[in-house]
Protein backbone atom coordinates (compact mmCIF):
# COMPACT_ATOMS: atom_id res chain seq x y z
CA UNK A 1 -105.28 87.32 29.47
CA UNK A 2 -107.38 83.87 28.71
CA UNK A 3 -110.22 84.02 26.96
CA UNK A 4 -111.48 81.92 29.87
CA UNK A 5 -111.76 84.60 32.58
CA UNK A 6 -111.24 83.13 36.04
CA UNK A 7 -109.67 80.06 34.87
CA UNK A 8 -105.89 80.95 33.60
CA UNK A 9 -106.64 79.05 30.73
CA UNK A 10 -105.85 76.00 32.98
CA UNK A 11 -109.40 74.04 32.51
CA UNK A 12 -111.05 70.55 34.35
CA UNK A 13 -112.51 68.39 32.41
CA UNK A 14 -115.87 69.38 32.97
CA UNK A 15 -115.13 72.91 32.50
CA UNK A 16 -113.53 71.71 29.14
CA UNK A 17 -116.42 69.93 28.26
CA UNK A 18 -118.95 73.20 29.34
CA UNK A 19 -116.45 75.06 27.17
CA UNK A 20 -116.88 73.16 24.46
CA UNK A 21 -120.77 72.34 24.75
CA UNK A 22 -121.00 76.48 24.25
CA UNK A 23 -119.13 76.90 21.54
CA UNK A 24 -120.11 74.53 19.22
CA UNK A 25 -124.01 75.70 20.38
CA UNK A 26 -122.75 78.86 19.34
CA UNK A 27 -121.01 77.31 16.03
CA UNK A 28 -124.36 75.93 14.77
CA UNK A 29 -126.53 79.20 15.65
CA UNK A 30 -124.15 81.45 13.74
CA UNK A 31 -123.81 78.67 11.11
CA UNK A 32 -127.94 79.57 10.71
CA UNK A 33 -128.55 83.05 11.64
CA UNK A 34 -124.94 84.81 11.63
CA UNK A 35 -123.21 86.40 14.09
CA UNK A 36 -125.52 89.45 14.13
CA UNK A 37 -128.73 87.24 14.63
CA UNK A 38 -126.89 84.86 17.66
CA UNK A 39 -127.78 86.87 21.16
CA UNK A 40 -125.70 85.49 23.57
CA UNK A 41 -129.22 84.59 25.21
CA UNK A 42 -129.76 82.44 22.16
CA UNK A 43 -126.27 80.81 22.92
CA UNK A 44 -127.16 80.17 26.66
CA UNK A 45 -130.47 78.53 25.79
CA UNK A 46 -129.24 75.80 23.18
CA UNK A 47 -126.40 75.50 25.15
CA UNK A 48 -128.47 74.39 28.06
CA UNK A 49 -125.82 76.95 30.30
CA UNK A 50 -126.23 79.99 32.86
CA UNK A 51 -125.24 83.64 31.14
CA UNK A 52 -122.73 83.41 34.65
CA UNK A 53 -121.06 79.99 32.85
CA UNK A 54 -120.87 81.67 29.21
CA UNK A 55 -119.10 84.66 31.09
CA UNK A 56 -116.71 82.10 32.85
CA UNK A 57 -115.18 81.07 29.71
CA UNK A 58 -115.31 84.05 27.80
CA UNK A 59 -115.00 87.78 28.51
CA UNK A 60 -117.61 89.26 25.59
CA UNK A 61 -119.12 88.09 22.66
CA UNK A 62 -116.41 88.62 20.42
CA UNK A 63 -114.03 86.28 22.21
CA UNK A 64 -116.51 83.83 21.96
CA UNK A 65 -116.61 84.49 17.86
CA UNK A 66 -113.25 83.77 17.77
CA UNK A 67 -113.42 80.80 19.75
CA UNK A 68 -116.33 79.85 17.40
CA UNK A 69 -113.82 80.80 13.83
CA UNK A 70 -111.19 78.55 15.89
CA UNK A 71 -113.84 75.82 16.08
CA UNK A 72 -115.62 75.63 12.51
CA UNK A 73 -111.58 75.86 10.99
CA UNK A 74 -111.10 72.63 13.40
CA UNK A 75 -114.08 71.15 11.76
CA UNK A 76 -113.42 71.71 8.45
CA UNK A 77 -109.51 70.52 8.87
CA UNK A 78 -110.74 67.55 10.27
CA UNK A 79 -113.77 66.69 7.92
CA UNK A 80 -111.50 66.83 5.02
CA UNK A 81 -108.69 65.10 6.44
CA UNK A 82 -108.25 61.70 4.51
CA UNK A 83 -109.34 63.84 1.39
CA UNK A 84 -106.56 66.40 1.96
CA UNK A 85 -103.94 63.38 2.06
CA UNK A 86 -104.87 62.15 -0.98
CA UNK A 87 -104.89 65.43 -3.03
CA UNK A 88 -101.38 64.42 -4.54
CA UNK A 89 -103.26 62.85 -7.41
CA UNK A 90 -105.75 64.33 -10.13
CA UNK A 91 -107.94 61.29 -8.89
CA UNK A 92 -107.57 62.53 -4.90
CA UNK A 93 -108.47 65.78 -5.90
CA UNK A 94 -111.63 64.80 -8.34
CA UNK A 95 -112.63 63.10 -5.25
CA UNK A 96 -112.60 66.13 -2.96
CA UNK A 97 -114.46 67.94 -5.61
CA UNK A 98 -117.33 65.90 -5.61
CA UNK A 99 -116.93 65.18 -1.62
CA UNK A 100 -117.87 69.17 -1.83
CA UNK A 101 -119.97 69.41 -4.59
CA UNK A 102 -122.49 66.15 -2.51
CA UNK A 103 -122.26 68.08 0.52
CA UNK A 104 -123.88 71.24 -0.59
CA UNK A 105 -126.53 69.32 -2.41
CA UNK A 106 -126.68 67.40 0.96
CA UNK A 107 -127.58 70.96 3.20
CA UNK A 108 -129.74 72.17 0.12
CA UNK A 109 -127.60 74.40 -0.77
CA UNK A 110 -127.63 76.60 2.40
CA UNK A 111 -125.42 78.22 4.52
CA UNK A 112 -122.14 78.85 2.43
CA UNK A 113 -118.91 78.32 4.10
CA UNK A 114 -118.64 77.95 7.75
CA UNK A 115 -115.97 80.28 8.18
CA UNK A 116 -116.35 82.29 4.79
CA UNK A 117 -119.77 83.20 6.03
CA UNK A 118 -118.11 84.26 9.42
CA UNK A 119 -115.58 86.43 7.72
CA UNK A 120 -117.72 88.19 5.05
CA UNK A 121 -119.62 89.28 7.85
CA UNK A 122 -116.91 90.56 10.28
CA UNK A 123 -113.94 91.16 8.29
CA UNK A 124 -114.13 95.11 8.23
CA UNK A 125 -115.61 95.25 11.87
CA UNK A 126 -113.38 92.87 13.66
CA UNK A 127 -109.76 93.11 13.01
CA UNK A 128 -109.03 90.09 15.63
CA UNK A 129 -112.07 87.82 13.53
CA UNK A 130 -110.65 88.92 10.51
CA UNK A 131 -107.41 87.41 11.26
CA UNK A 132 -108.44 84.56 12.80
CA UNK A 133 -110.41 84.12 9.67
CA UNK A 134 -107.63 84.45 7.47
CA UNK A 135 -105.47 82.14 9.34
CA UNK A 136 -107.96 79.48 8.91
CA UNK A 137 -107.89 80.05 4.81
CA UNK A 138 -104.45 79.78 5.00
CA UNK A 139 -104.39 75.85 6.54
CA UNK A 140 -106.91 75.33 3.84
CA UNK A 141 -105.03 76.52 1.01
CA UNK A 142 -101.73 75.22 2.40
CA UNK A 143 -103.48 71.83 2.70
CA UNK A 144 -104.56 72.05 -1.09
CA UNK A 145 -100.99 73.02 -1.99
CA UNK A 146 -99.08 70.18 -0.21
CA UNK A 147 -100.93 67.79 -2.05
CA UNK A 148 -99.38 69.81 -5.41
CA UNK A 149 -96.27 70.30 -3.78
CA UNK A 150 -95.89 66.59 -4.05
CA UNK A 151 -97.20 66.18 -7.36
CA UNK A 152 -94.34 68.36 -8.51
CA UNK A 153 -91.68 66.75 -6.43
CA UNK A 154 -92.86 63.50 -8.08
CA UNK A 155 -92.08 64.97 -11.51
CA UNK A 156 -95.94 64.68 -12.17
CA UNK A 157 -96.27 68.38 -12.51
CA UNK A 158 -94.33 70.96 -14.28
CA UNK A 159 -91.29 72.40 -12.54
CA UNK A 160 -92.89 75.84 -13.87
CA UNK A 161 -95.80 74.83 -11.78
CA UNK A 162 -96.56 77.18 -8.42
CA UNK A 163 -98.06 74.61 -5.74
CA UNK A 164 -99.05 78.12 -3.16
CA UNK A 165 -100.65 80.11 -5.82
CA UNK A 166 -102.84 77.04 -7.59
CA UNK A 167 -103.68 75.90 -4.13
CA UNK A 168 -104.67 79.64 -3.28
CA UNK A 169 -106.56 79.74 -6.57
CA UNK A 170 -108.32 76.54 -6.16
CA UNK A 171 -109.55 78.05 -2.32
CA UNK A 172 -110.65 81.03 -3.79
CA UNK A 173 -112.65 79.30 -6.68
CA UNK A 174 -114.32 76.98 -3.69
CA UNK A 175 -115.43 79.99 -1.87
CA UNK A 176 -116.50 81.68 -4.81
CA UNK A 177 -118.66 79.10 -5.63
CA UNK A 178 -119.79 77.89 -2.50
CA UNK A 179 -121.14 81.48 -1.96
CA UNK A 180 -123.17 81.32 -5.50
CA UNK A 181 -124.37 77.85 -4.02
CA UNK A 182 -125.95 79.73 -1.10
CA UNK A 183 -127.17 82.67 -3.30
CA UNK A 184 -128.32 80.80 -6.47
CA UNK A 185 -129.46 77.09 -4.42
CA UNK A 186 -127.49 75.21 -6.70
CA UNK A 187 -124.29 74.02 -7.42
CA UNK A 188 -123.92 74.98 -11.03
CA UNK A 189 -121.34 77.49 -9.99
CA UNK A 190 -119.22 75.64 -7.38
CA UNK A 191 -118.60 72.60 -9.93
CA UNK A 192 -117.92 75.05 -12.93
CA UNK A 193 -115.31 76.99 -10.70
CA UNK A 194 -113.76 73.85 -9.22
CA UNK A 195 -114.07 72.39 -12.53
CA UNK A 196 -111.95 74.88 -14.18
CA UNK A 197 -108.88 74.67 -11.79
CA UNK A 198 -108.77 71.44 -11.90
CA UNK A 199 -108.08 71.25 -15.98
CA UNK A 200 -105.91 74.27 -15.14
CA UNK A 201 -104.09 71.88 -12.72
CA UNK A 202 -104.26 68.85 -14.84
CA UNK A 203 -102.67 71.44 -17.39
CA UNK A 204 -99.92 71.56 -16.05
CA UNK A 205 -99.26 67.59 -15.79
CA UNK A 206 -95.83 66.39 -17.42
């Protein structure tokens, strides 16, 4: 069954474009307030859309969560784009450390993770967000890796080097800090963490 009920899945443009306009009203609100503190009355109203319309395009409010974890993992894959392409260099990837590190400072140091936030909150009471979730860390770290991957097939990194688990570990020191960037409202913490896995990837250089 579609998550747009009463459609097939088979959308006009304007009822792609009504799709969307929720959503990404929803993305932002949740972004703010979490999941918990986004009614779907909240969603209608910043939306500028009828509870009838939200209800047209998705069954309950968890389908609309995962349309919303579909979304901000869109975002982020797209924001980062030209970074992730040039992450076959220490250079490309000092680069994408500070892109991060200036966009924090940019948002004050609010709001964390778009879909770590998402997934902290939902991961042991929605098995389908969860998932979604994860599948969304796994483009990200598979992003970081290809740009290592290449690094090695170049020669420029150690055959002993692991491209999946680096990339993994370089993700997982990103989230780590970007959480102590929404907790302490600095960014101390995400450039020490990124720091270090970078000299533990520039380690491994030939």
């Amino acid at each position: 069954m579609s998550e747009a009920s009463g459609a097939g899945g088979r959308l006009t443009a304007k009822g792609r474009a009504t799709r969307e306009r929720i959503v990404a009203a929803a993305a932002q609100l949740m972004f703010e307030r979490g999941v918990a503190g986004t009614s779907t009355e909240d969603v209608r109203a910043a939306a500028e859309v009828s509870t009838s319309q939200i209800y047209h395009y998705f069954r309950d409010k968890p389908a609309l969560v995962r349309a919303v974890i579909t979304h901000q993992t869109e975002q982020i894959m797209t924001a980062q784009q030209a970074f992730f392409a040039r992450l076959d260099s220490m250079d490309g990837l000092r680069a994408w450390r500070d892109a991060l590190v200036e966009l924090q400072r940019s948002r004050q140091c609010a709001g964390g993770c778009p879909i770590g936030s998402l997934g902290s909150e939902l991961a042991d009471s929605d098995a389908a967000a969860r998932a979604a979730v994860a599948a969304g860390f796994a483009r990200w770290a598979e992003a970081i890796a290809a740009g290592l991957r290449a690094m090695r097939d170049r020669g420029e990194l150690r055959a002993g080097a692991d491209p999946d688990r680096l990339g993994l570990a370089v993700l997982t020191a990103l989230q780590g800090g970007l959480l102590l960037t929404q907790i302490r409202r600095d960014t101390v913490a995400l450039e020490t963490g990124l720091d270090a896995m970078l000299e533990l990837v520039e380690s491994y250089l030939v």
